[in-house]
N, C-alpha and C. Protein backbone atom coordinates (compact mmCIF):
# COMPACT_ATOMS: atom_id res chain seq x y z
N UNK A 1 -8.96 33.08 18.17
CA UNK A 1 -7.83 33.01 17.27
C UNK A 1 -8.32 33.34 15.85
N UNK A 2 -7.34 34.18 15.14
CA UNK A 2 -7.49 34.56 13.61
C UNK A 2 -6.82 33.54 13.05
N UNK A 3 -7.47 33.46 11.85
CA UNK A 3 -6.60 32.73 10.64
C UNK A 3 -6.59 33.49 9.48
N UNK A 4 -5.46 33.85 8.80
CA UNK A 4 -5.66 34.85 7.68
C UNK A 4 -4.96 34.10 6.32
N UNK A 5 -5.02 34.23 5.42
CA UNK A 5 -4.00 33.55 4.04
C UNK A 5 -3.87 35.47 3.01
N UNK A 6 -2.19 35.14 3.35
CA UNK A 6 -1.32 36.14 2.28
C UNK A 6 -0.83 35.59 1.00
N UNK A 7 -1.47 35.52 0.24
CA UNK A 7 -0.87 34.74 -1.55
C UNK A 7 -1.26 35.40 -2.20
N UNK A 8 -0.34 35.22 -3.31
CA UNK A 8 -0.26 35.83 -4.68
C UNK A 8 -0.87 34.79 -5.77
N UNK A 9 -1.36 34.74 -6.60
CA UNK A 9 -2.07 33.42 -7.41
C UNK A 9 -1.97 34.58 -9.20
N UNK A 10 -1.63 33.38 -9.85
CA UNK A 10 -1.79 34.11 -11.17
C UNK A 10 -3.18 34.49 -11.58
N UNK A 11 -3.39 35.05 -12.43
CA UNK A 11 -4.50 35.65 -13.00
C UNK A 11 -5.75 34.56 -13.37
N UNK A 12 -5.19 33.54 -13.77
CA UNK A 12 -6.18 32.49 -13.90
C UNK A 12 -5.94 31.41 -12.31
N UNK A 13 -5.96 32.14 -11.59
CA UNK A 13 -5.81 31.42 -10.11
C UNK A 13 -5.02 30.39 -9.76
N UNK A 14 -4.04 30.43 -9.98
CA UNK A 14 -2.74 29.47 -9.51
C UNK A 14 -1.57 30.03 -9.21
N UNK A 15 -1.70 28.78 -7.54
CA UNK A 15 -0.49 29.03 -6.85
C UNK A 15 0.82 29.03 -7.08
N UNK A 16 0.97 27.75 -8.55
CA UNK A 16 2.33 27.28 -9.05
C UNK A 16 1.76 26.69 -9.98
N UNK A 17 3.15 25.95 -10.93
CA UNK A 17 2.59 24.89 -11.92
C UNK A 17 2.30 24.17 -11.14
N UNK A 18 1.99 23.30 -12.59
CA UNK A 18 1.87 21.38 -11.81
C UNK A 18 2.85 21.16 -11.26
N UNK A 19 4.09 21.55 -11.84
CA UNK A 19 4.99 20.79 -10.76
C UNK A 19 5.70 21.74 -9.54
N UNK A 20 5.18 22.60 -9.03
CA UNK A 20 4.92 23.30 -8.20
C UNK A 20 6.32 24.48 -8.33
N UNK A 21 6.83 24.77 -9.48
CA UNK A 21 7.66 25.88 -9.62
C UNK A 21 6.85 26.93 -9.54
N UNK A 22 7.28 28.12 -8.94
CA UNK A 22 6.84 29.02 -8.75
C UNK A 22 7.71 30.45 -9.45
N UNK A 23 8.35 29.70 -10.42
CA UNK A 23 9.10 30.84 -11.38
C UNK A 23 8.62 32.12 -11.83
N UNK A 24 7.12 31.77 -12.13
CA UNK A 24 6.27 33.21 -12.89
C UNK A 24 6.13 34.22 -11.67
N UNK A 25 6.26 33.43 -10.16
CA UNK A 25 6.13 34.71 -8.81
C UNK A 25 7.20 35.52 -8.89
N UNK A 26 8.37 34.34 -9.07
CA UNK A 26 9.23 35.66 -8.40
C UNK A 26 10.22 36.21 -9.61
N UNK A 27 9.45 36.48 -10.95
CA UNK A 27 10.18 37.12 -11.87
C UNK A 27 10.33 38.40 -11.66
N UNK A 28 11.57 38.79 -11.94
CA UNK A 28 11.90 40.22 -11.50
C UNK A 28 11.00 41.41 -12.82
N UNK A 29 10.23 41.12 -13.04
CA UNK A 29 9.33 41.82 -13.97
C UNK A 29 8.26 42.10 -12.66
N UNK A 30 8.07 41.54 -12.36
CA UNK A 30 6.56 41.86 -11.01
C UNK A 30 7.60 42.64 -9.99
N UNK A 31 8.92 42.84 -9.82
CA UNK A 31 9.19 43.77 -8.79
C UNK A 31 9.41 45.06 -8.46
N UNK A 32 9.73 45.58 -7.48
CA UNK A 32 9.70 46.90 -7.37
C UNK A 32 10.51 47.38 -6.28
N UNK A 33 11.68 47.74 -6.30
CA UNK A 33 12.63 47.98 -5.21
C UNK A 33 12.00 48.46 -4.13
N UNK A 34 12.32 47.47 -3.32
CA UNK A 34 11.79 48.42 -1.65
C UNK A 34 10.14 48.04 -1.55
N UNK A 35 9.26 47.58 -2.66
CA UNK A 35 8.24 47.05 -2.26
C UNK A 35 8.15 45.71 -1.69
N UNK A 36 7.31 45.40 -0.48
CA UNK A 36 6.96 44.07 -0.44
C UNK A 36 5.27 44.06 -0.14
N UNK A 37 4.81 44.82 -1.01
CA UNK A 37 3.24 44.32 -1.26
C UNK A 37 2.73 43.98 0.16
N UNK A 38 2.96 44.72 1.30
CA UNK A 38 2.09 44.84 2.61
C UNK A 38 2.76 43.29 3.37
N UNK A 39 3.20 42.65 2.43
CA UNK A 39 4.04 41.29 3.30
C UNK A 39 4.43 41.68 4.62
N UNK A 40 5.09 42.40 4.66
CA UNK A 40 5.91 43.20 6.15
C UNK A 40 4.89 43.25 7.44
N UNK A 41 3.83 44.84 7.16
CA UNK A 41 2.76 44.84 7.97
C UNK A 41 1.90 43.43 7.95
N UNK A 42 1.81 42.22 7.78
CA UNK A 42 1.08 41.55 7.35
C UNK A 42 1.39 40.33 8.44
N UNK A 43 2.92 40.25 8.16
CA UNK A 43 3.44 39.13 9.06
C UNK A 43 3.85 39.29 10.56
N UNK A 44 3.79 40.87 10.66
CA UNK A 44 4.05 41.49 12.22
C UNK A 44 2.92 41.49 12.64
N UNK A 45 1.68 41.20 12.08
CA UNK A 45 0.55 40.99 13.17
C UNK A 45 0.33 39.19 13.29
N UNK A 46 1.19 38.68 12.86
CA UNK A 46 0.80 37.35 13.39
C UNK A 46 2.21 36.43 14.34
N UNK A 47 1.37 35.55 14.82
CA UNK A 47 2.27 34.75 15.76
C UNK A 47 2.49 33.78 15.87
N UNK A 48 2.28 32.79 14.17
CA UNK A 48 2.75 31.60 14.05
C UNK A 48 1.82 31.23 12.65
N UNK A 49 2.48 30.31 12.42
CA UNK A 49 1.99 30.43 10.61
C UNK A 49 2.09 28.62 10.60
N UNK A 50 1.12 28.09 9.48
CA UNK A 50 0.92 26.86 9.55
C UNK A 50 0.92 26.55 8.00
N UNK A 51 1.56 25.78 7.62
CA UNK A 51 1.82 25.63 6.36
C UNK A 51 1.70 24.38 5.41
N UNK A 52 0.97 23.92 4.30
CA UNK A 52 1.39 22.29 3.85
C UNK A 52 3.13 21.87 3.79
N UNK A 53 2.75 20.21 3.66
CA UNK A 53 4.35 19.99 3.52
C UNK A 53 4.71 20.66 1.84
N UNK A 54 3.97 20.41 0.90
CA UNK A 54 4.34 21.15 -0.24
C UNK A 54 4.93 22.38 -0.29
N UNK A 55 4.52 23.18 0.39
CA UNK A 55 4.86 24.44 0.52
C UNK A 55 5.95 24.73 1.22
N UNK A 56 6.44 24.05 2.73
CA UNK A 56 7.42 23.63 3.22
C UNK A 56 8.54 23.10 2.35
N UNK A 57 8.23 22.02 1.72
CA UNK A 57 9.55 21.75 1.14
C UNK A 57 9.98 22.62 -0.04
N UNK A 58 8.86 23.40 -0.42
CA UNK A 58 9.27 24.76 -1.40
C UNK A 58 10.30 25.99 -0.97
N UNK A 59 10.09 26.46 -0.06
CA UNK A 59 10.40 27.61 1.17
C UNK A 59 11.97 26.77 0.73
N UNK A 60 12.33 25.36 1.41
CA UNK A 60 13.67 24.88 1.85
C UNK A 60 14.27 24.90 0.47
N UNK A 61 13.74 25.17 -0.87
CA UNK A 61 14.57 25.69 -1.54
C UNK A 61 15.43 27.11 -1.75
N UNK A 62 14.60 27.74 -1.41
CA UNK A 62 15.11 29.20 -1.25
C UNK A 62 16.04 29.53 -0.72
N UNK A 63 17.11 28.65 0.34
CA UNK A 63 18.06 28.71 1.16
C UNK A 63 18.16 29.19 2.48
N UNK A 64 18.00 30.46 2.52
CA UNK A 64 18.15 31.18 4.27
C UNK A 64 16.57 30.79 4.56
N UNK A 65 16.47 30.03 5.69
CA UNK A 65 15.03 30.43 6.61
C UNK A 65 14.35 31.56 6.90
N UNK A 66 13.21 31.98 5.95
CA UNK A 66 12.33 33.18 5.96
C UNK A 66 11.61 33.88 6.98
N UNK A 67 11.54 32.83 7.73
CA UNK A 67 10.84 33.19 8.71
C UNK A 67 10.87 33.51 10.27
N UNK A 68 12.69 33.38 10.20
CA UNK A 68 13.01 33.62 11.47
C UNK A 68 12.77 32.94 12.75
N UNK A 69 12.05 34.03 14.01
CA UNK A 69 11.74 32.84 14.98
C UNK A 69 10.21 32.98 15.20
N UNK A 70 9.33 32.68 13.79
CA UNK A 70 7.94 32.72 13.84
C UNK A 70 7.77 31.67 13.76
N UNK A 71 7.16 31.07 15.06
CA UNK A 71 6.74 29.23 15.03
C UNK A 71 6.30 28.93 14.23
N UNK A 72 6.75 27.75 13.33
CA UNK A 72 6.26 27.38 12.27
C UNK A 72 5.64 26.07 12.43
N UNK A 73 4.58 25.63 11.99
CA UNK A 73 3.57 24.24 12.11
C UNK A 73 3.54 23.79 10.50
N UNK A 74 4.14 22.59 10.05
CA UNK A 74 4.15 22.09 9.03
C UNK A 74 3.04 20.81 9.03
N UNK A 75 2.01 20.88 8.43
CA UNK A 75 0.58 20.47 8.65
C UNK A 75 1.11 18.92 7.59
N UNK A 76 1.24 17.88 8.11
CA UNK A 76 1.64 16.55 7.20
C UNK A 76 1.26 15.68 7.89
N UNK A 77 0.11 14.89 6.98
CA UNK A 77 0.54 13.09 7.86
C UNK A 77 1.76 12.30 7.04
N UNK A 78 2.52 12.72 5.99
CA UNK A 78 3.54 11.92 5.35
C UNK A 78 4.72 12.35 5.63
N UNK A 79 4.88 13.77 6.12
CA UNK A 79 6.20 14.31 6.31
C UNK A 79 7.12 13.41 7.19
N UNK A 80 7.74 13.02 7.82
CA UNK A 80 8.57 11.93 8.67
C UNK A 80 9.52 12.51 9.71
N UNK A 81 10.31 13.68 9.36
CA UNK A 81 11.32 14.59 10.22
C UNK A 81 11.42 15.94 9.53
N UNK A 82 11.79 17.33 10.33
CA UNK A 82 12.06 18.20 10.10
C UNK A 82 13.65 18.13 10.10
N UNK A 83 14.36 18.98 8.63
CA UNK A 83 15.67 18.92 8.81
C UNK A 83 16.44 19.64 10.19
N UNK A 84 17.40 19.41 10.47
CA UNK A 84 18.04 19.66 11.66
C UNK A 84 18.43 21.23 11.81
N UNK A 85 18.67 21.38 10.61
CA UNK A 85 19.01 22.71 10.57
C UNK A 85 18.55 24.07 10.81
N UNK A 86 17.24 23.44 10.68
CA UNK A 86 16.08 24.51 11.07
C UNK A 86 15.93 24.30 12.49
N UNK A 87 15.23 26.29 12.64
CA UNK A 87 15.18 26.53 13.99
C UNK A 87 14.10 25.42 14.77
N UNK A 88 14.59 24.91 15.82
CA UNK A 88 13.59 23.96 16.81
C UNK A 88 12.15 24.44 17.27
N UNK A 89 11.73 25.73 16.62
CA UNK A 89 10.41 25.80 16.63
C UNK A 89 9.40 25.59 15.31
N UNK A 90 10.08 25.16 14.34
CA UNK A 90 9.70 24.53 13.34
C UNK A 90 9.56 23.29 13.65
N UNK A 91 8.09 22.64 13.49
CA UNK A 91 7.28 21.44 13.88
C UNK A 91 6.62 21.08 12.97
N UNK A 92 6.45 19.51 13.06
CA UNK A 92 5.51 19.30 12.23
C UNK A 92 4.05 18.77 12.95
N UNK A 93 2.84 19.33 12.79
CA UNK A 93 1.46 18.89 12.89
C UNK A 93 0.94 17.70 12.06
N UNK A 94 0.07 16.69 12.83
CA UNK A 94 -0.61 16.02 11.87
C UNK A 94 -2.09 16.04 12.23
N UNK A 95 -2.77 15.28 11.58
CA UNK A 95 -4.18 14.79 12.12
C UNK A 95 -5.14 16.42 11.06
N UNK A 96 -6.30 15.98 11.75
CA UNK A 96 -7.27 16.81 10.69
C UNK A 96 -6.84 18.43 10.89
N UNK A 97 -8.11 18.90 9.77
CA UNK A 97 -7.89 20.76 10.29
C UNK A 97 -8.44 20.71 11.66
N UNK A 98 -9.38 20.29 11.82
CA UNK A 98 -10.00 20.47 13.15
C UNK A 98 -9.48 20.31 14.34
N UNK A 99 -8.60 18.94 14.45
CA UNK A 99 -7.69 19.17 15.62
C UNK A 99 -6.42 19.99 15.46
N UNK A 100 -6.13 20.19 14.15
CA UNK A 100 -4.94 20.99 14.18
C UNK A 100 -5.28 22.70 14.43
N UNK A 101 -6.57 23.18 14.42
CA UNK A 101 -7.51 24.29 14.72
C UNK A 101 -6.98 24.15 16.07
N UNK A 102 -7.83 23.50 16.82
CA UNK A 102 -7.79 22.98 18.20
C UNK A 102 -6.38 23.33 19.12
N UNK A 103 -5.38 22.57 18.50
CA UNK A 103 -3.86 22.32 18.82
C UNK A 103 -3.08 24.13 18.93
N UNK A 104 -3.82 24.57 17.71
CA UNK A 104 -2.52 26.10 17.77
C UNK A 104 -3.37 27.06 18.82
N UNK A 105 -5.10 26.85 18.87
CA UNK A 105 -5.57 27.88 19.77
C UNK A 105 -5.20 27.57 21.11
N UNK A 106 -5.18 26.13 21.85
CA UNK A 106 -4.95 25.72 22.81
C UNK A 106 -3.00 26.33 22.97
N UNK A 107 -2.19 26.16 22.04
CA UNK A 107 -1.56 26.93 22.14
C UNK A 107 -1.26 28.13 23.00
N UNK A 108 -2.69 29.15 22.30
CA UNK A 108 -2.16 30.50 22.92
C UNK A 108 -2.30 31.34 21.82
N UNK A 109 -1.78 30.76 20.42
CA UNK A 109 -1.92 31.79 19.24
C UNK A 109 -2.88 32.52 19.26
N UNK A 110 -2.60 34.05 18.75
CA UNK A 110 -3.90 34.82 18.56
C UNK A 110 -4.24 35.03 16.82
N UNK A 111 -2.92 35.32 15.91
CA UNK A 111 -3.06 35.48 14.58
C UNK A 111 -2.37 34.46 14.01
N UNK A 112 -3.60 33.09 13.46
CA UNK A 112 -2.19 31.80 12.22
C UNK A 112 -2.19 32.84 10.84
N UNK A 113 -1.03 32.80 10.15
CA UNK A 113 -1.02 32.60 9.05
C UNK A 113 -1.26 31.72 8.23
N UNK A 114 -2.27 31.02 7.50
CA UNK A 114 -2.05 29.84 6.43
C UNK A 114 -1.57 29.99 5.28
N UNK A 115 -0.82 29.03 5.21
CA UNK A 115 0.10 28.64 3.42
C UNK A 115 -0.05 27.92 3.01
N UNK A 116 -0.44 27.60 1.54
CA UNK A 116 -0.19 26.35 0.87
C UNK A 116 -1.78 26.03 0.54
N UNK A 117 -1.75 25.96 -0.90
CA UNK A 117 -3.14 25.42 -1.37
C UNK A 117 -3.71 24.44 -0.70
N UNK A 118 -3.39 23.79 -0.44
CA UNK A 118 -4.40 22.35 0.31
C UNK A 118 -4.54 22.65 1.59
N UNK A 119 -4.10 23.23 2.16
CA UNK A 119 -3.81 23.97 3.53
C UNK A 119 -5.05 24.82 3.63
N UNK A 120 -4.86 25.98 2.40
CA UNK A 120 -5.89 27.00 2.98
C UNK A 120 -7.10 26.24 2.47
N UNK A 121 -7.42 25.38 1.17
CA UNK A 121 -8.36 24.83 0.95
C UNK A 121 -9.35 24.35 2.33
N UNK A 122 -8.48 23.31 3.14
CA UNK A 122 -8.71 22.77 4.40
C UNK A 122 -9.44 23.38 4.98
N UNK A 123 -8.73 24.50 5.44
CA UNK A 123 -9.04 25.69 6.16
C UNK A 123 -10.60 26.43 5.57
N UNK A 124 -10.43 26.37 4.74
CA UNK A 124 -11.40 27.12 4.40
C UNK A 124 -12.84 26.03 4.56
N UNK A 125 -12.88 25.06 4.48
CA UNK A 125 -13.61 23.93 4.17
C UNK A 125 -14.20 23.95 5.94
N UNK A 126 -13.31 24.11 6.72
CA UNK A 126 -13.34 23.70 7.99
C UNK A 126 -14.46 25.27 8.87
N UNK A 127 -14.41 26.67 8.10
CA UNK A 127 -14.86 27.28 8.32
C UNK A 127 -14.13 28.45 9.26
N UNK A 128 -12.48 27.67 9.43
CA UNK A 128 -11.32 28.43 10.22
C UNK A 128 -11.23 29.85 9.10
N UNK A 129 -11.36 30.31 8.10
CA UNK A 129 -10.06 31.41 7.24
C UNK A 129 -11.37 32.76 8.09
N UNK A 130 -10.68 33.66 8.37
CA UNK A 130 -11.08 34.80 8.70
C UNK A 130 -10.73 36.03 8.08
N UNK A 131 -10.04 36.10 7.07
CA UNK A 131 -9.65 36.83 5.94
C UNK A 131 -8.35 37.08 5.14
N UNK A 132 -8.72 37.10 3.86
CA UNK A 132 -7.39 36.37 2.97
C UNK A 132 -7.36 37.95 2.24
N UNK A 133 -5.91 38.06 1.96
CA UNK A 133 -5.33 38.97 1.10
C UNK A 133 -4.81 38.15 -0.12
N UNK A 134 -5.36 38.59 -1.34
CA UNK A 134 -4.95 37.76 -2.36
C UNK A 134 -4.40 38.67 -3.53
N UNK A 135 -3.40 38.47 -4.04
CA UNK A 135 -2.24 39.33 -5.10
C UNK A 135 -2.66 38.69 -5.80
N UNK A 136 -3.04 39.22 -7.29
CA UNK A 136 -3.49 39.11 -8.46
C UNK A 136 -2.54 39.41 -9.54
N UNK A 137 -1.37 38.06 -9.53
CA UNK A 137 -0.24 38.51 -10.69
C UNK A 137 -0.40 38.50 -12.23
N UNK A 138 -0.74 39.68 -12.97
CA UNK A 138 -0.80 39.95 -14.72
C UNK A 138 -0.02 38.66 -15.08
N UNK A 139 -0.43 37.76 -14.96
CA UNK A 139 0.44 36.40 -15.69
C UNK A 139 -0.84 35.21 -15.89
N UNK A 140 -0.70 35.07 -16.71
CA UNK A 140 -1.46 33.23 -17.79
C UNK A 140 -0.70 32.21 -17.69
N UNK A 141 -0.68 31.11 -16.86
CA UNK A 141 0.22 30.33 -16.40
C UNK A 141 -0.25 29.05 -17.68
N UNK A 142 -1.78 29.12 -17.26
CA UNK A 142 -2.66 27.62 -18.08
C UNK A 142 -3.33 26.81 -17.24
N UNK A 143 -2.49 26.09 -16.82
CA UNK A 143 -2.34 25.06 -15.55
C UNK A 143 -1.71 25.30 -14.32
N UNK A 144 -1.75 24.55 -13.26
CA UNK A 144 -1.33 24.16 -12.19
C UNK A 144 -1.76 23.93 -11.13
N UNK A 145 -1.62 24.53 -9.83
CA UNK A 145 -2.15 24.21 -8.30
C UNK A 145 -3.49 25.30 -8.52
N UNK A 146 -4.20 24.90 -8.16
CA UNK A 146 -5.35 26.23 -8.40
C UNK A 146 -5.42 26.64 -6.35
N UNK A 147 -5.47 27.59 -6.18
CA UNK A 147 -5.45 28.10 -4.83
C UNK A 147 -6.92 27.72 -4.05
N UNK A 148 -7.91 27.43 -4.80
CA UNK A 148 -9.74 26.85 -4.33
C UNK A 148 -9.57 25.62 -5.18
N UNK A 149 -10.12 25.25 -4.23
CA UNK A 149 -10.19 23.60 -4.53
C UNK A 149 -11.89 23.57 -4.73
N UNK A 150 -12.16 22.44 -4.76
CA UNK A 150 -13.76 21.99 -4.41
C UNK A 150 -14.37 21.87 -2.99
N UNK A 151 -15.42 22.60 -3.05
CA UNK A 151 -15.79 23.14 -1.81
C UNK A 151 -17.14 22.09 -1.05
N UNK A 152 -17.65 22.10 0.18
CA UNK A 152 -18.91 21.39 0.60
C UNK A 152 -20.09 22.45 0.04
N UNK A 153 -19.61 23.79 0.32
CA UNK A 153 -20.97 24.28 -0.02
C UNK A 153 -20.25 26.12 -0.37
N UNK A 154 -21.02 26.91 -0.48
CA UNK A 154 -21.11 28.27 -1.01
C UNK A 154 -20.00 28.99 0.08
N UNK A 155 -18.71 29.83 -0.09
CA UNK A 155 -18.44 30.53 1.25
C UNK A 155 -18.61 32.10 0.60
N UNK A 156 -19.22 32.95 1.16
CA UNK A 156 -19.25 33.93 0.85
C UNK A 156 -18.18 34.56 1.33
N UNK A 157 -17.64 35.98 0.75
CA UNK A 157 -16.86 36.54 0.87
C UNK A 157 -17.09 37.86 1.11
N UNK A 158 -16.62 39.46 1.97
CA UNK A 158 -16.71 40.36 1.72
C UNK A 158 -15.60 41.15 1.31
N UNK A 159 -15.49 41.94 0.13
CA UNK A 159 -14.47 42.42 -0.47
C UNK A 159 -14.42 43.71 0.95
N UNK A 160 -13.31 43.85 0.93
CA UNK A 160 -13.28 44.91 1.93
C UNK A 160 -12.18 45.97 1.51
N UNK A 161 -11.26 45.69 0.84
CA UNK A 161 -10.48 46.67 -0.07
C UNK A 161 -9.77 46.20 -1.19
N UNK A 162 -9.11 46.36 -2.26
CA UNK A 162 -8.44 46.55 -3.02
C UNK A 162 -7.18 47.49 -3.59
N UNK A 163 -6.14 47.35 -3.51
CA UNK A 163 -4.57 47.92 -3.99
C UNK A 163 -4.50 47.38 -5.26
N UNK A 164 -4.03 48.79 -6.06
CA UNK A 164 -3.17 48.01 -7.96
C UNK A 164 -1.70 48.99 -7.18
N UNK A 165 -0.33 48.05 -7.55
CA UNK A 165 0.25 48.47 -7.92
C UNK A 165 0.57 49.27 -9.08
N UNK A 166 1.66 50.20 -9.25
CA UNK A 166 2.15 49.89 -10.41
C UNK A 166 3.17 49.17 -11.84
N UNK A 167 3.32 48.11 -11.15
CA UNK A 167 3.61 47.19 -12.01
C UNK A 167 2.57 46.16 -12.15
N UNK A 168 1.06 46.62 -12.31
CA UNK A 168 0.15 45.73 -12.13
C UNK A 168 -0.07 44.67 -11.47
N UNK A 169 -0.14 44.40 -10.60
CA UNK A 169 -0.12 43.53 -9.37
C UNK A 169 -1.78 44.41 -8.80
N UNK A 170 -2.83 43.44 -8.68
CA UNK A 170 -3.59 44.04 -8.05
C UNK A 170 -4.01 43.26 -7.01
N UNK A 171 -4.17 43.70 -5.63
CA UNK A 171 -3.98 42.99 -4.56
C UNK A 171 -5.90 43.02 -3.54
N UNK A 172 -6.17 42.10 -3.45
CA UNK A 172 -7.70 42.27 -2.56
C UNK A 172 -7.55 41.58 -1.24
N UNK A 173 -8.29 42.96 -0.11
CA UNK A 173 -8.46 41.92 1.01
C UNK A 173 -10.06 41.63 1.17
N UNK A 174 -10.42 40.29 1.95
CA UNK A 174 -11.49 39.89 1.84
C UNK A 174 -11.71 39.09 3.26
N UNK A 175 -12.95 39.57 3.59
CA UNK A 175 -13.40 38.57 4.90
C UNK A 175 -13.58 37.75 4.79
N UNK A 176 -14.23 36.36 4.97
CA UNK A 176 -14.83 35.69 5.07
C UNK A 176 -16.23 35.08 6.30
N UNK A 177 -17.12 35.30 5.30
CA UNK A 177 -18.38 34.91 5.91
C UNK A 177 -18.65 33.86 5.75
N UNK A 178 -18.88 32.68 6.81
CA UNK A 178 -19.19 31.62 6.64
C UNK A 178 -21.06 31.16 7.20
């Protein structure tokens, strides 16, 4: 099983503010009709995506469900219920990365998506991320969620390509060598 992380992080590496608005992403200054920054090809190679509850209860602002009928795993030991409204393959996971590693390969999954800073942090900590595409938005936020947390030890990375839009957006994919 792959694990990959698709995010955009501001220039000084954050996912959101502190209080987890994500206003500076989706200003219509960073867009571009008809672009979605490889999002598309990105999410058709995977087959279930695992996400923090932070990030989850972010998404349920947005209104329509994004994600269709891509099993979704909401990674919480505090979360309590998924709203009703959402499709019944939206779940919530608990317990460590490691059994939750465990849980989606036993599954069957071949490609997770991970979301959500503490999520991919996890992930990454655990030695699961197998390569992250990271959007580099022209924006100075200051503060907020930083997308790397504090690590046990060194993870190396191999740059393996790089995209600039032109509305400056510069986008890197990267392996990970652990």
């Amino acid at each position: 099983m792959r694990m990959s992380v698709f995010i955009a992080v501001s220039l000084d590496g954050m996912i959101a503010r502190t209080n987890g608005d994500i206003d500076w992403l989706t200003a219509t200054s960073h867009l571009i009709p008809g672009e979605d920054f490889g999002y598309g090809s990105f999410i058709s190679t995977v087959d279930a995506l695992l996400m923090g509850r932070r990030s989850f209860e972010k998404v349920l602002t947005f209104g329509e469900w994004p994600y269709g009928d891509l099993p979704v795993y909401v990674l919480s030991n505090t979360l309590t219920e998924i709203p009703n409204h959402l499709p019944e393959h939206v779940q919530r996971i608990s317990g460590s990365m490691e059994q939750t590693i465990q849980t989606l390969k036993s599954s069957g999954y071949q490609h997770v998506y991970v979301d959500g800073g503490k999520t991919v942090q996890s992930a990454l900590r655990a030695g699961a991320i197998d390569h992250m595409i990271i959007t580099r938005i022209p924006i100075l936020i200051g503060e907020g969620i930083s997308l790397f947390g504090s690590l046990d030890s060194d993870i190396h990375l191999k740059h393996v390509k790089t995209v600039t839009f032109k509305n400056g957006l510069i986008q890197s994919l990267y392996d990970c060598n652990y």
